[in-house]
C-alpha atoms as a PDB file:
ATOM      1  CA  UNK A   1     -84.697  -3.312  -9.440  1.00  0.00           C
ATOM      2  CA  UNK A   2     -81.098  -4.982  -7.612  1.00  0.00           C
ATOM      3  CA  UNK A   3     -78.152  -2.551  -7.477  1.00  0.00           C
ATOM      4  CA  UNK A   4     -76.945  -5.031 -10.194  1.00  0.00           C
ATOM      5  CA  UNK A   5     -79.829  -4.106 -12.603  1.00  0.00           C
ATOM      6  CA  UNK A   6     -79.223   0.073 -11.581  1.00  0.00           C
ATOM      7  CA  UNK A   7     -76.030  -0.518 -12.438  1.00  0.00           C
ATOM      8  CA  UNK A   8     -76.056  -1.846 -15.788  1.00  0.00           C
ATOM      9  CA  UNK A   9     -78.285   0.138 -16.528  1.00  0.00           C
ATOM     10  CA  UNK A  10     -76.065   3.194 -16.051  1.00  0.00           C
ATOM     11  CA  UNK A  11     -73.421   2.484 -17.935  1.00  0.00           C
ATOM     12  CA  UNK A  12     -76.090   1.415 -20.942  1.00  0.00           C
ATOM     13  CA  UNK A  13     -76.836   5.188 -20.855  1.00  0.00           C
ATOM     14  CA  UNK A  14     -73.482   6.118 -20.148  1.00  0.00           C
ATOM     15  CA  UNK A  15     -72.176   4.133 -23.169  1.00  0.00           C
ATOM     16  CA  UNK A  16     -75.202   5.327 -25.332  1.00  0.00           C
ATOM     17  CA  UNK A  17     -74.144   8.808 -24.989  1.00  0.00           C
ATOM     18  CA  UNK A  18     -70.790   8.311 -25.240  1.00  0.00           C
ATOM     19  CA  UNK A  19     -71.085   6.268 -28.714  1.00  0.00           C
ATOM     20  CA  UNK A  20     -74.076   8.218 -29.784  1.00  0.00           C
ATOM     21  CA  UNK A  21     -73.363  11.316 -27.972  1.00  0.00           C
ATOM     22  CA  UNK A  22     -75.928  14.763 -28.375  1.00  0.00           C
ATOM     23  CA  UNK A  23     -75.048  17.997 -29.540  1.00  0.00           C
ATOM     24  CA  UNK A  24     -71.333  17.297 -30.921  1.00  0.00           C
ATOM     25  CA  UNK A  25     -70.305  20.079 -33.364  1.00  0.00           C
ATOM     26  CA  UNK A  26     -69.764  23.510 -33.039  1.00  0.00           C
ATOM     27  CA  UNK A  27     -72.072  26.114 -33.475  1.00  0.00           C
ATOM     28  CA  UNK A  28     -72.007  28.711 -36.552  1.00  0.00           C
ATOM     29  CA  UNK A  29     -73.139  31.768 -35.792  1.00  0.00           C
ATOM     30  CA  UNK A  30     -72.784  34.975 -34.477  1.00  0.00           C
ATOM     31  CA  UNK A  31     -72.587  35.889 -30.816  1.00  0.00           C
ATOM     32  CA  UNK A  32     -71.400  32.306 -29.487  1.00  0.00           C
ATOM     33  CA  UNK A  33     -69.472  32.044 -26.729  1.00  0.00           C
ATOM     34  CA  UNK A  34     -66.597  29.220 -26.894  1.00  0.00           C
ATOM     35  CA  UNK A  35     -64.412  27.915 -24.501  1.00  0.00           C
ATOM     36  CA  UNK A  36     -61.570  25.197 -24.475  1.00  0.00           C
ATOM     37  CA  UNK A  37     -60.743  23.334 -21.300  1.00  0.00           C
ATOM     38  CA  UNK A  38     -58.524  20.109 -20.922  1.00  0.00           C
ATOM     39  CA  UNK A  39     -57.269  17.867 -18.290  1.00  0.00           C
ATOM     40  CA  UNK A  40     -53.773  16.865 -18.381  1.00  0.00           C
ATOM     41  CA  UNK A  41     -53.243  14.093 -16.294  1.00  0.00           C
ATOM     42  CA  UNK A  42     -55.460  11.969 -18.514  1.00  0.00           C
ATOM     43  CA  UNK A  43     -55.669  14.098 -21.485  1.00  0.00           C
ATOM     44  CA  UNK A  44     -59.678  13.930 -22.127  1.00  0.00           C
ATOM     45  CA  UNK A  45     -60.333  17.566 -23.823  1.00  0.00           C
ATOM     46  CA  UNK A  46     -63.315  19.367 -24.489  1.00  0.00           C
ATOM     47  CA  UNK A  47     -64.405  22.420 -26.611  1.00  0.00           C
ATOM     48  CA  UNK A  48     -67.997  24.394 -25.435  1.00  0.00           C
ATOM     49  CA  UNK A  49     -69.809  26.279 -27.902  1.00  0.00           C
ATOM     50  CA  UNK A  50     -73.227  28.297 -26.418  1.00  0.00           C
ATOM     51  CA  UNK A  51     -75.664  30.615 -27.855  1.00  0.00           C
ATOM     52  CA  UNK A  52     -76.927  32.954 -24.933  1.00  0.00           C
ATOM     53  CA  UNK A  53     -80.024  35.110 -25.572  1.00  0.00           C
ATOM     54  CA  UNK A  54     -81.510  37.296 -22.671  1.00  0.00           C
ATOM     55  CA  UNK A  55     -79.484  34.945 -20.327  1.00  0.00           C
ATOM     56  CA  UNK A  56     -80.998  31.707 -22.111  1.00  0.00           C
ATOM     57  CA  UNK A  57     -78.988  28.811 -23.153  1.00  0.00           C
ATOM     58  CA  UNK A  58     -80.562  28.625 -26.518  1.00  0.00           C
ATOM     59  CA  UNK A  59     -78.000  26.330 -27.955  1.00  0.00           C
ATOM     60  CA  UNK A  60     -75.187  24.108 -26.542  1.00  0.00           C
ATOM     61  CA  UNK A  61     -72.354  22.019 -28.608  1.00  0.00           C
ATOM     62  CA  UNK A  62     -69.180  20.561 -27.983  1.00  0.00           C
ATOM     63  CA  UNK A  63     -66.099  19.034 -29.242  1.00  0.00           C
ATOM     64  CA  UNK A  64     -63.372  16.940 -27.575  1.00  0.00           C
ATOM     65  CA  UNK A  65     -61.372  14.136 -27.067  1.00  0.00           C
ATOM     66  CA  UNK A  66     -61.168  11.547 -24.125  1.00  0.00           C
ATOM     67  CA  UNK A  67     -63.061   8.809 -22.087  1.00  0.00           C
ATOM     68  CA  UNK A  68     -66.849   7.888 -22.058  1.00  0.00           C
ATOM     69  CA  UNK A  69     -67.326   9.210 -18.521  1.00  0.00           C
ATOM     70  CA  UNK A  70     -65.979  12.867 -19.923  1.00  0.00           C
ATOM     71  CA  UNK A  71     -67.794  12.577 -23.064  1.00  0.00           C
ATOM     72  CA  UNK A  72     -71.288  11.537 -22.248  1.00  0.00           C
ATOM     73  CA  UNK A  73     -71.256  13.769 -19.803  1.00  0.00           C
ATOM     74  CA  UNK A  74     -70.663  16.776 -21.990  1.00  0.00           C
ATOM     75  CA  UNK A  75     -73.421  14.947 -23.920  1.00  0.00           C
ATOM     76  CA  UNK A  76     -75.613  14.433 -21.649  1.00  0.00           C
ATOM     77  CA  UNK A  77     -74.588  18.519 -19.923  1.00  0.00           C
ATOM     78  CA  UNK A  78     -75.643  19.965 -23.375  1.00  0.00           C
ATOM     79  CA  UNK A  79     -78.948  18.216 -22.896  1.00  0.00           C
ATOM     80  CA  UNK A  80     -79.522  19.555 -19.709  1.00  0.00           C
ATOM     81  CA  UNK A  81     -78.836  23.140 -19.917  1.00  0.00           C
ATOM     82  CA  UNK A  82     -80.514  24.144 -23.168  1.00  0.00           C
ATOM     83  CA  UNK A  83     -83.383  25.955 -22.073  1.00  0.00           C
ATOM     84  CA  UNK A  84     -81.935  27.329 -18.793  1.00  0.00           C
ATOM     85  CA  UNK A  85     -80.844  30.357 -17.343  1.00  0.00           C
ATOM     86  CA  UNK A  86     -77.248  30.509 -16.968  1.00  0.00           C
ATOM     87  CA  UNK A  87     -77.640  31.155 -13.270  1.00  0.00           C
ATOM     88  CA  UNK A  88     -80.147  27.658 -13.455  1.00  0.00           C
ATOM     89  CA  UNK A  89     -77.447  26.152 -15.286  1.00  0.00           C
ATOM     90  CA  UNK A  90     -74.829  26.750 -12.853  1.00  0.00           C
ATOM     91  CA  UNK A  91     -76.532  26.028  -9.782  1.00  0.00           C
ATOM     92  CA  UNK A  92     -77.208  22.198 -11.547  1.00  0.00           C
ATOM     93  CA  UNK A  93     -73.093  22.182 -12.281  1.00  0.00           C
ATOM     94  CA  UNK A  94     -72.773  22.803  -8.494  1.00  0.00           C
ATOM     95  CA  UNK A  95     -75.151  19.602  -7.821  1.00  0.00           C
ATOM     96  CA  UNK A  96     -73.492  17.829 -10.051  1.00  0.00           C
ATOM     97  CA  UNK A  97     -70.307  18.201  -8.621  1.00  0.00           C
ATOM     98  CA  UNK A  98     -71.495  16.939  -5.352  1.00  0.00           C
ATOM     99  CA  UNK A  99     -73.702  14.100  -6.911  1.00  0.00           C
ATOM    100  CA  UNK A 100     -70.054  13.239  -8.402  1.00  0.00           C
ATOM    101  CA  UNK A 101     -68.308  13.582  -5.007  1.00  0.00           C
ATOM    102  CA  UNK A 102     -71.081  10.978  -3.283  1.00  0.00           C
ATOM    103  CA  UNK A 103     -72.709  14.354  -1.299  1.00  0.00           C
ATOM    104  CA  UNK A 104     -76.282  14.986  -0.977  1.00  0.00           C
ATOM    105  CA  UNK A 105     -77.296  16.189  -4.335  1.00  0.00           C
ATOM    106  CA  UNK A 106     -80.846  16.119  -4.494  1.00  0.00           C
ATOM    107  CA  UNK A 107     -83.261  19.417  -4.807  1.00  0.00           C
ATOM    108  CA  UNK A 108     -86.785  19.514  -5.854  1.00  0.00           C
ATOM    109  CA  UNK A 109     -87.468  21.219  -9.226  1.00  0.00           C
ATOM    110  CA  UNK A 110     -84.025  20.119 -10.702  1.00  0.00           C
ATOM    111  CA  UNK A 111     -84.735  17.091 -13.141  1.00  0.00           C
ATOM    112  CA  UNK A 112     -81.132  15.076 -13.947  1.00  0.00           C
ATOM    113  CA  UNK A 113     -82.665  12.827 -16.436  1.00  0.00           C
ATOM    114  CA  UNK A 114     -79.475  10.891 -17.657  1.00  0.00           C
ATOM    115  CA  UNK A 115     -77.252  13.150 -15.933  1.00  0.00           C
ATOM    116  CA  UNK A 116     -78.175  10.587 -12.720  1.00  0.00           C
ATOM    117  CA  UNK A 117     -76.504   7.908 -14.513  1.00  0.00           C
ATOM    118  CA  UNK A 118     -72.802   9.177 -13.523  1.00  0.00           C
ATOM    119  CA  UNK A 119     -73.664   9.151 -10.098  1.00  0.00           C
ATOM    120  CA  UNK A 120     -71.620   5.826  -9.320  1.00  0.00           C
ATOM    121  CA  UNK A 121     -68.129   7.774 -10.611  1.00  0.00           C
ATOM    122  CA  UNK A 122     -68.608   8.959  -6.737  1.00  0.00           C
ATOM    123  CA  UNK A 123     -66.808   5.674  -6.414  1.00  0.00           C
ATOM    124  CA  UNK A 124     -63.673   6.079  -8.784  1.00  0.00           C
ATOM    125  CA  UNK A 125     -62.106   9.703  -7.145  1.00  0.00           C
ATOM    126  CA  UNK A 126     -59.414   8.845  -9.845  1.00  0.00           C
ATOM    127  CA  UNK A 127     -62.990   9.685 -12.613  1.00  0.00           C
ATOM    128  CA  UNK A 128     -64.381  12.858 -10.817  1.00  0.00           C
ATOM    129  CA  UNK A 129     -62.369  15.356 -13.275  1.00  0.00           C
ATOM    130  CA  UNK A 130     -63.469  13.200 -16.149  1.00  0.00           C
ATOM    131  CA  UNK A 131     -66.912  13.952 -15.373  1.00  0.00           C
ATOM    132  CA  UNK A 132     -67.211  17.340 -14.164  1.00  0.00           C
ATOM    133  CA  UNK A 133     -64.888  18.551 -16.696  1.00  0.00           C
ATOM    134  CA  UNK A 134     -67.976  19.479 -19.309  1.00  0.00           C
ATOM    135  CA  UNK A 135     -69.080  21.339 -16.557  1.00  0.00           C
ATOM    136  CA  UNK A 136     -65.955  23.408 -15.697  1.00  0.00           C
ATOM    137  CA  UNK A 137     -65.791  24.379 -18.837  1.00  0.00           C
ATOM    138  CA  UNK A 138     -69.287  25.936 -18.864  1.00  0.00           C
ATOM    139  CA  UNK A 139     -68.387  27.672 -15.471  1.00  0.00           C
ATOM    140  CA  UNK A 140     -65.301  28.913 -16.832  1.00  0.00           C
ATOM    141  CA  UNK A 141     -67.618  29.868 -20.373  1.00  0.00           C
ATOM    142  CA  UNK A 142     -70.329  31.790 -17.898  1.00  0.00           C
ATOM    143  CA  UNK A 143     -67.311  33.973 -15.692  1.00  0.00           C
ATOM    144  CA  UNK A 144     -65.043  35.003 -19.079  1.00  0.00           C
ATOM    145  CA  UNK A 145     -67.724  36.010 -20.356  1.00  0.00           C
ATOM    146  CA  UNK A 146     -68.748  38.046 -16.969  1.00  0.00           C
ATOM    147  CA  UNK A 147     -65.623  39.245 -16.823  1.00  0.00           C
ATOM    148  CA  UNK A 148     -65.595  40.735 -20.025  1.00  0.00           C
ATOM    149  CA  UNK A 149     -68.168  42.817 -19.528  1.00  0.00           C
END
């Protein structure tokens, strides 16, 4: 497959989740945790709900309001990291933020499945907060939450 062909190809699954993205809604039940986080130099927004059970993602949602790159990748972050520990969960944030930056990203056991497909917003700096900022959120989620207890 030519870089060409890669390429389309990402933004086809970039576009898919941001048109048809997973997990948007918020979560209805006792015991989630919720956070809000923005960014306001381009004003993309998103709101995290998780269910946490014995320090399982069991469930991940989320709201917001901004570009495709920030909202398929809270779509395709939601996929990712139900199932996980939270400490699983954050060490695939901190690959992510270097697969975003254009650093070595790659680790055995960790599956990016979609995820992959933002790798090229390595080449927009100007995008970087778009993408990671599903994943702040979730790091800023995991250490409220640490810090309240």
């Amino acid at each position: 497959m030519s870089f060409s062909q890669l390429d389309q190809l990402y933004r086809r699954v970039i576009m898919d989740h941001y048109k048809n993205p997973r997990n948007k809604g918020t979560i209805d039940a006792d015991g989630k945790l919720t956070v809000n986080m923005n960014n306001p130099t381009c004003g993309d927004r998103v709101e995290l709900h998780m269910i946490v059970e014995d320090n399982k993602i069991k469930d991940a949602k989320f709201l917001g309001e901004g570009c495709s790159i920030s909202l398929s990748s809270a779509s395709m972050m939601t996929e990712a990291i139900k199932g996980l520990t939270v400490e699983e969960a954050l060490h695939m944030s901190e690959l992510f933020s270097r697969m975003v930056q254009g650093k070595d990203y790659h680790e055995e056991g960790v599956d990016f499945g979609d995820i992959g497909a933002l790798q090229g917003v390595a080449k927009f700096p100007a995008r970087i907060k778009c993408a990671t900022l599903p994943w702040k959120a979730m790091e800023k989620l995991f250490l409220n939450e640490r810090n309240a207890d």
